[in-house]
Every structure is written in C-alpha cells, then in structure tokens.
Protein backbone atom coordinates (compact mmCIF):
# COMPACT_ATOMS: atom_id res chain seq x y z
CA UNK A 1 42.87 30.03 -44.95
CA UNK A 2 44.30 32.11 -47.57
CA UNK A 3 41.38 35.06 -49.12
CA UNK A 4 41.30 33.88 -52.54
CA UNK A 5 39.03 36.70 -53.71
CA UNK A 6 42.33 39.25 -53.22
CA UNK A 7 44.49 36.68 -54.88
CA UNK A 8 41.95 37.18 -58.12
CA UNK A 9 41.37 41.13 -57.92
CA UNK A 10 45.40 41.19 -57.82
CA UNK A 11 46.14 38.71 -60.28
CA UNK A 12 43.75 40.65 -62.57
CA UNK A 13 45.07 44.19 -62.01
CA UNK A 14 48.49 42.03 -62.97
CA UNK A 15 47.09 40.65 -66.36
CA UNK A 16 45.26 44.49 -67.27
CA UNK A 17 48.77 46.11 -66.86
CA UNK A 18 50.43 43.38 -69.07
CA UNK A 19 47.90 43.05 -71.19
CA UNK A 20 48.35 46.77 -71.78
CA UNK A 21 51.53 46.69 -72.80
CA UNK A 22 51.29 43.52 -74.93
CA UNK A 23 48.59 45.72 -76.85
CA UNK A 24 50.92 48.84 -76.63
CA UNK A 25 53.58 46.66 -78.52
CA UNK A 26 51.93 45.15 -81.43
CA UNK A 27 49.81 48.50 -81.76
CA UNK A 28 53.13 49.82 -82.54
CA UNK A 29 54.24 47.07 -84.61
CA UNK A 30 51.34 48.04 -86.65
CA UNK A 31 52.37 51.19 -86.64
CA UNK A 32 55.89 50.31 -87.87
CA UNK A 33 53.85 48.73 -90.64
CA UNK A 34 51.94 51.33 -91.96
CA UNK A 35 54.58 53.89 -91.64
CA UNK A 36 57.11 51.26 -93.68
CA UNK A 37 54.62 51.31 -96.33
CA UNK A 38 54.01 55.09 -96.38
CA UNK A 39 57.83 55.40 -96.90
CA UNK A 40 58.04 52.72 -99.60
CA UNK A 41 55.13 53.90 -101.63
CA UNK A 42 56.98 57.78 -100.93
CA UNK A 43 60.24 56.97 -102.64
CA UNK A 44 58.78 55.02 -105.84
CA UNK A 45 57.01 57.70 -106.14
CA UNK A 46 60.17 59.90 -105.85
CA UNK A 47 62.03 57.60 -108.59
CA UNK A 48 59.14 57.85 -110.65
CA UNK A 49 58.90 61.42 -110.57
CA UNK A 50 62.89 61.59 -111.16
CA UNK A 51 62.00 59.14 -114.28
CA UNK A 52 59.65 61.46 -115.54
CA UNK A 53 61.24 64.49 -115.67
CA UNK A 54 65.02 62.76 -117.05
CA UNK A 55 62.98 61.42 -119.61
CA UNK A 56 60.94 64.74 -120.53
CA UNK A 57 64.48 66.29 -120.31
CA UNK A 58 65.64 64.22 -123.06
CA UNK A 59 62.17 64.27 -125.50
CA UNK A 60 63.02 68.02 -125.65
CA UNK A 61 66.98 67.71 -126.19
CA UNK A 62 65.97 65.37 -128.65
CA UNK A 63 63.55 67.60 -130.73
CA UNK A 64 66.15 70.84 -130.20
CA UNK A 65 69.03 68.45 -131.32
CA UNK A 66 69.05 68.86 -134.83
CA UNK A 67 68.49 73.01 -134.48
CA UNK A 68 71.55 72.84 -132.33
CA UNK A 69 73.37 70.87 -134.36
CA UNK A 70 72.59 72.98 -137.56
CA UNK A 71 73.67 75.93 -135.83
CA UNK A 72 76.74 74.55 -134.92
CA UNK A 73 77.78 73.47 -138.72
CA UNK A 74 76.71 77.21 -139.39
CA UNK A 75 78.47 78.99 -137.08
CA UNK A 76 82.27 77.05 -138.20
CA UNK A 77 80.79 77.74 -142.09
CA UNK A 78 80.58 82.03 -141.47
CA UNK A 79 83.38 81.55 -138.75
CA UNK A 80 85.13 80.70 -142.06
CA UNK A 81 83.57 82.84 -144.98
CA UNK A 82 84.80 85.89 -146.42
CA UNK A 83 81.79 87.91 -147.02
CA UNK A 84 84.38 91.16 -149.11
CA UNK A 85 84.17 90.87 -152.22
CA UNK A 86 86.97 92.97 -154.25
CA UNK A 87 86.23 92.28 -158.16
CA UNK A 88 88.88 92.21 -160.91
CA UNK A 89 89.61 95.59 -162.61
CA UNK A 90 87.51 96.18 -165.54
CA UNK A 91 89.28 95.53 -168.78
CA UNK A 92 88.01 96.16 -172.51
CA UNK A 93 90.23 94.77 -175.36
CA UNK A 94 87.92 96.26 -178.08
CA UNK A 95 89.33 98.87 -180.45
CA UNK A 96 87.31 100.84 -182.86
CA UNK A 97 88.18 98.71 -185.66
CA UNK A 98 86.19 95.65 -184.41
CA UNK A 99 83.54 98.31 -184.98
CA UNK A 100 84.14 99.69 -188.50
CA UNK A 101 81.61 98.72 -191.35
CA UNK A 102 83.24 96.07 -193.37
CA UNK A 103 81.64 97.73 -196.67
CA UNK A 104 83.51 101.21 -195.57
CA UNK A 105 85.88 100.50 -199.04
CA UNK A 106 82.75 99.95 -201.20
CA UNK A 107 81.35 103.09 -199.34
CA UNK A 108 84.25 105.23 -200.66
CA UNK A 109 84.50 103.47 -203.83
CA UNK A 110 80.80 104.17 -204.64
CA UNK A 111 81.27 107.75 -203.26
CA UNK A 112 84.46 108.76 -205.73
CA UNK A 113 82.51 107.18 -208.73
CA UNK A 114 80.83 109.99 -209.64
CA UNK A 115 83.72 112.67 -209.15
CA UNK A 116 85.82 110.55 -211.35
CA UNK A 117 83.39 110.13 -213.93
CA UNK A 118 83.10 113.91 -214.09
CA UNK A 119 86.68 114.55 -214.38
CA UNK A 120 87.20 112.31 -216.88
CA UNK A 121 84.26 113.49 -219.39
CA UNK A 122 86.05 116.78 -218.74
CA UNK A 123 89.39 115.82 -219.25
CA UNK A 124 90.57 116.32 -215.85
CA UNK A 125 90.61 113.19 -214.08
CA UNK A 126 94.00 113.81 -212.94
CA UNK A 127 94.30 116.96 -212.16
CA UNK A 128 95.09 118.57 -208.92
CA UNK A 129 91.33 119.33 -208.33
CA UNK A 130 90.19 116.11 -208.75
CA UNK A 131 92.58 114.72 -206.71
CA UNK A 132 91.63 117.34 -203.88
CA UNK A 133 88.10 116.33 -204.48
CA UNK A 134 88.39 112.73 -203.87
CA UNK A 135 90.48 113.13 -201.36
CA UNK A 136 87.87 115.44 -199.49
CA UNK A 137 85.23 112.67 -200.55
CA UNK A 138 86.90 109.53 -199.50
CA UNK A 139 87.95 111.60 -196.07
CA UNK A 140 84.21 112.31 -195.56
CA UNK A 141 83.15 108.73 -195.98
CA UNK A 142 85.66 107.70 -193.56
CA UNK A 143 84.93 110.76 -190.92
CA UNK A 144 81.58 109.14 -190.85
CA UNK A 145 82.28 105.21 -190.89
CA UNK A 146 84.67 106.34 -187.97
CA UNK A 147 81.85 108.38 -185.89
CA UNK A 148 79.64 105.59 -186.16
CA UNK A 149 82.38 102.74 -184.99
CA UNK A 150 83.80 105.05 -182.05
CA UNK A 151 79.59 105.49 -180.96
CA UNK A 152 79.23 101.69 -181.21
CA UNK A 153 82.30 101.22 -179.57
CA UNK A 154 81.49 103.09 -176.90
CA UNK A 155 77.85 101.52 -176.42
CA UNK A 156 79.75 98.28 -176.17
CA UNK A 157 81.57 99.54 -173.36
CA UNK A 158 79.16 101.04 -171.44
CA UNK A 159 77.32 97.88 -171.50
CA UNK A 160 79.99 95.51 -171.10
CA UNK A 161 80.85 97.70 -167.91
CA UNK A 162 77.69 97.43 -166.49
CA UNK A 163 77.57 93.77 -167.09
CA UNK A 164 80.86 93.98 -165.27
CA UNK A 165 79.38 95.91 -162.45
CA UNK A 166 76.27 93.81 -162.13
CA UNK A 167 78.19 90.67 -161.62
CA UNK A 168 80.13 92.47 -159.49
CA UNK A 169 77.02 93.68 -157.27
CA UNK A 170 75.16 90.57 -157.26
CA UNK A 171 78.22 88.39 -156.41
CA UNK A 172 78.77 91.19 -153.29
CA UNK A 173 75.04 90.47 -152.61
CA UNK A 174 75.53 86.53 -152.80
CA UNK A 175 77.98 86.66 -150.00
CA UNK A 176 75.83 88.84 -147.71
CA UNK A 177 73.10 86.80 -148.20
CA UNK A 178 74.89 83.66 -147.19
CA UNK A 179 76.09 85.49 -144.56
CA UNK A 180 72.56 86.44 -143.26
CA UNK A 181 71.29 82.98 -143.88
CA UNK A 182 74.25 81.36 -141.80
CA UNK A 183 73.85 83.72 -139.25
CA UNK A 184 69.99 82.95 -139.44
CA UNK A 185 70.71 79.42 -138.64
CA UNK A 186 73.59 79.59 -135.62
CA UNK A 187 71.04 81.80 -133.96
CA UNK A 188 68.30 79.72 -134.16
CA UNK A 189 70.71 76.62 -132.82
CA UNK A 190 72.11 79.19 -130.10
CA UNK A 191 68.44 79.64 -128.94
CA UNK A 192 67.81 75.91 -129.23
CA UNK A 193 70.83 75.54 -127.06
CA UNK A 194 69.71 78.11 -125.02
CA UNK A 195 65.93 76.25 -124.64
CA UNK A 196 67.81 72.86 -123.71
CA UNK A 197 70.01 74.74 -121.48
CA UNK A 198 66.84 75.94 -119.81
CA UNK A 199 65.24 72.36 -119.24
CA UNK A 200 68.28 71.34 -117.88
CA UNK A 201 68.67 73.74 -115.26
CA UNK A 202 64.73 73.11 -114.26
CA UNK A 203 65.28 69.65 -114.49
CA UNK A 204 68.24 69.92 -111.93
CA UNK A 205 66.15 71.67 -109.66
CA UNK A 206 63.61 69.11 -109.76
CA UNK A 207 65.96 66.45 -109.19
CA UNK A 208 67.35 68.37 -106.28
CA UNK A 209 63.76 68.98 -104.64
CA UNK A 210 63.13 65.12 -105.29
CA UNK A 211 66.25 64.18 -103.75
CA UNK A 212 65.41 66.56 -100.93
CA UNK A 213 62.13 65.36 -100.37
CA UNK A 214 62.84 61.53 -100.54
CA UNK A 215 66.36 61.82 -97.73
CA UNK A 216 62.93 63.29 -95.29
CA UNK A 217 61.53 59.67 -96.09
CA UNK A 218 62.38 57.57 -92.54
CA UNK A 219 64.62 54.25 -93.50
CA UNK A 220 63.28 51.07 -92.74
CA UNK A 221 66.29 51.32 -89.52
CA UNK A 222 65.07 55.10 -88.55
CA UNK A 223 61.45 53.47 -88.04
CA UNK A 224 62.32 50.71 -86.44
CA UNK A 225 64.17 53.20 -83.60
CA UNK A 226 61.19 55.26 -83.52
CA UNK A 227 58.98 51.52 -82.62
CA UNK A 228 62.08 49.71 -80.05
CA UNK A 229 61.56 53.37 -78.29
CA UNK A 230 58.35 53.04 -78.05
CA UNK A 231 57.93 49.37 -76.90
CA UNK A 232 60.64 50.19 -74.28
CA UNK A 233 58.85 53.21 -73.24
CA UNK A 234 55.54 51.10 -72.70
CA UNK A 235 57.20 48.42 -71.12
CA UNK A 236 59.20 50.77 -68.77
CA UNK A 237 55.84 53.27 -67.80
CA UNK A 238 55.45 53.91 -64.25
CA UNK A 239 52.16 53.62 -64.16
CA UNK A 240 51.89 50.33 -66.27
CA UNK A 241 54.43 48.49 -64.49
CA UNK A 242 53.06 49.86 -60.78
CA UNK A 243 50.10 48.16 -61.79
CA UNK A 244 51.65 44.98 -62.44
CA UNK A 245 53.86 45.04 -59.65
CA UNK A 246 50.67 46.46 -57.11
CA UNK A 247 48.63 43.20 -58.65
CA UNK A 248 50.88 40.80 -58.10
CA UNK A 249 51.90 41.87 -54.66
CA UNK A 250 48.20 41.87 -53.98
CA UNK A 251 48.18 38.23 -55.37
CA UNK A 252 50.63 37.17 -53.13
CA UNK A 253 49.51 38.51 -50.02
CA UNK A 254 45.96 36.68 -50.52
CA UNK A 255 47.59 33.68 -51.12
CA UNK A 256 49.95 33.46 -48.41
C-alpha cells in the first residue's frame, strides 16, 4: 500500500514553492503598478513645471515689451538726428537813418530862428557871418540828432544780436536735449532687452533640467522589463523550483 502521508508532505512542499512564486509574480505586478504611477504623476509634474515657467517667461516679455519696443523707435530716431547745429550768419539791414528823429528839420529850424532874427534887426541877415553862424548852428543840431541815432542804432544791434545768439543757443540746446532724451529711452529698452534676455536664458536652463529630469522617468516599456525580469527570475530560482521539483518527486514516490 502506497504511504499516503509522504504523498501529502510532498505535494505540500510542491504547492509552498508555487505558491511562492505565484505571490512573487503579482507582488511584482503590484510593483509595476505603483512604479507606473510614480512615473506618470513625475512627468505631469514635469509638463507642469515646463508650463509654468514658459508662461512666467512670457508675463515678463510681455511687461518689458513696450520698453523694448520704445527703445527701438528711439534708437532709429537719434540713429537719424543731427544734433550740430550751425546757425545762419547774423545780418542787420538797419542804417542810422531808421534811427534819426523825424522832428531833426523842426530841430534846426527852431535852432536858426533866433540867429536870423538877430541878423535881420541888425541888418545883416545875409551876410557872411550869419551865414557861418547858421551853418555852425544847423551842423550842431545835426552832430547831435546823429550821436543819438548811431547810439540807438547800435543798442538795436546789440540786442538784435543777442536775440540772434539766444535762438541760436537754445535751438543748439533743443537738439542735445532730444538727443539725451532719445538716448534715455534706447537705454532703458536695451536694458529691458537685456532683462528679457536674462529670463530667457534661465528659462532655457530650466527647461533643460526639466527635460533632464523627466528622460530619468522609466517608460511604461522600461518598467515592464524591469517586472518580465523579475517574474522570470522567480520562476527560474534554484531554490524555488528545487522545492517544487523535491515535493513532487516526494509525491510520487509515496504514491507509487
């Protein structure tokens, strides 16, 4: 009669070292799982973090855009202005007759009255000396109306120059201060553009860490490797499969 109590202590080692494996395999199924998941929630939060920073990126560009722009539009306006200023010669038309007094005649007149008068109570009123005296008279009259327009002219044109030169000077200063004010603005776009340049380059880095981190992420394939591997090692362990063979061997014997 066959010992059935060997049959039983073998077919058990048997069903242990299967049994082990069978847990071996879905406990690494499980494993897949979790690690699947891991690597999932890993790269959203990779393309969120790549979201975030493209879209900072741009808030900033936006806010610099108009300071770049500006300093663009400056930079072709004193790219093109001519900051020299050369002014016309001066030129003054004015003689010293605009300058005489109009009642210079009357002057004289009134002057010579009384010479006249005098000569001709006398008698003389042509004679050579009264003649020489209204002569001398009327030439005094005029000496003076004539002193008088030259130092009127002459304040005329001393102002009328520095009119001139004042024009002059604060058209000069009109150009540099366009100049400074256009230069004022391409430098503050070059420094915007130097900002955004900035944020770009950081935001390439970023990217590039991102992108480095997320191709160490294990694909859905590289796990699935890593689990077959396992399984096959588990099903393919010495000591697992000795087992099994060792129990059913045993089985057999008490049987038979």
């Amino acid at each position: 009669m066959a010992d059935y109590t060997k049959m039983f202590e073998g077919g058990g080692e048997a069903l242990t070292g299967i049994g082990g494996m069978v847990g071996g395999y879905f406990s690494n199924e499980e494993k897949l799982r979790a690690a699947k998941e891991i690597a999932r929630a890993q790269r959203e939060a990779g393309a969120k973090a790549d979201n975030i920073y493209g879209e900072s990126y741009t808030d900033v560009r936006d806010i610099f855009d108009p300071y770049m722009q500006g300093g663009n539009q400056a930079f072709e306006q004193y790219a093109n202005l001519d900051t020299s200023y050369m002014p016309n010669e001066f030129e003054y038309s004015k003689t010293i007759g605009d300058f005489l007094d109009p009642s210079m005649n009357f002057q004289m007149e009134q002057a010579m009255r009384p010479i006249e008068s005098s000569a001709a109570a006398g008698g003389s009123l042509g004679s050579g000396a009264t003649l020489k005296a209204l002569q001398d008279r009327g030439q005094q009259v005029a000496n003076m109306n004539y002193g008088q327009a030259f130092d009127r002219m002459n304040q005329d044109k001393s102002f009328t120059y520095n009119q001139y030169l004042n024009n002059a000077n604060m058209r000069r200063q009109q150009n540099q201060d366009r100049g400074n004010q256009l230069q004022n603005l391409f430098n503050t776009g070059y420094n915007a553009t130097q900002n955004v340049a900035g944020y770009r380059d950081n935001l390439g880095t970023r990217q590039a860490d991102i992108a480095l981190q997320m191709g160490n992420i294990p694909t859905d394939a590289a796990l699935r490797a890593q689990t077959n591997a396992a399984n096959w090692t588990n099903f393919t362990d010495p000591q697992a499969t000795g087992q099994i063979y060792g129990g059913v061997q045993k089985a057999a014997t008490g049987f038979f």
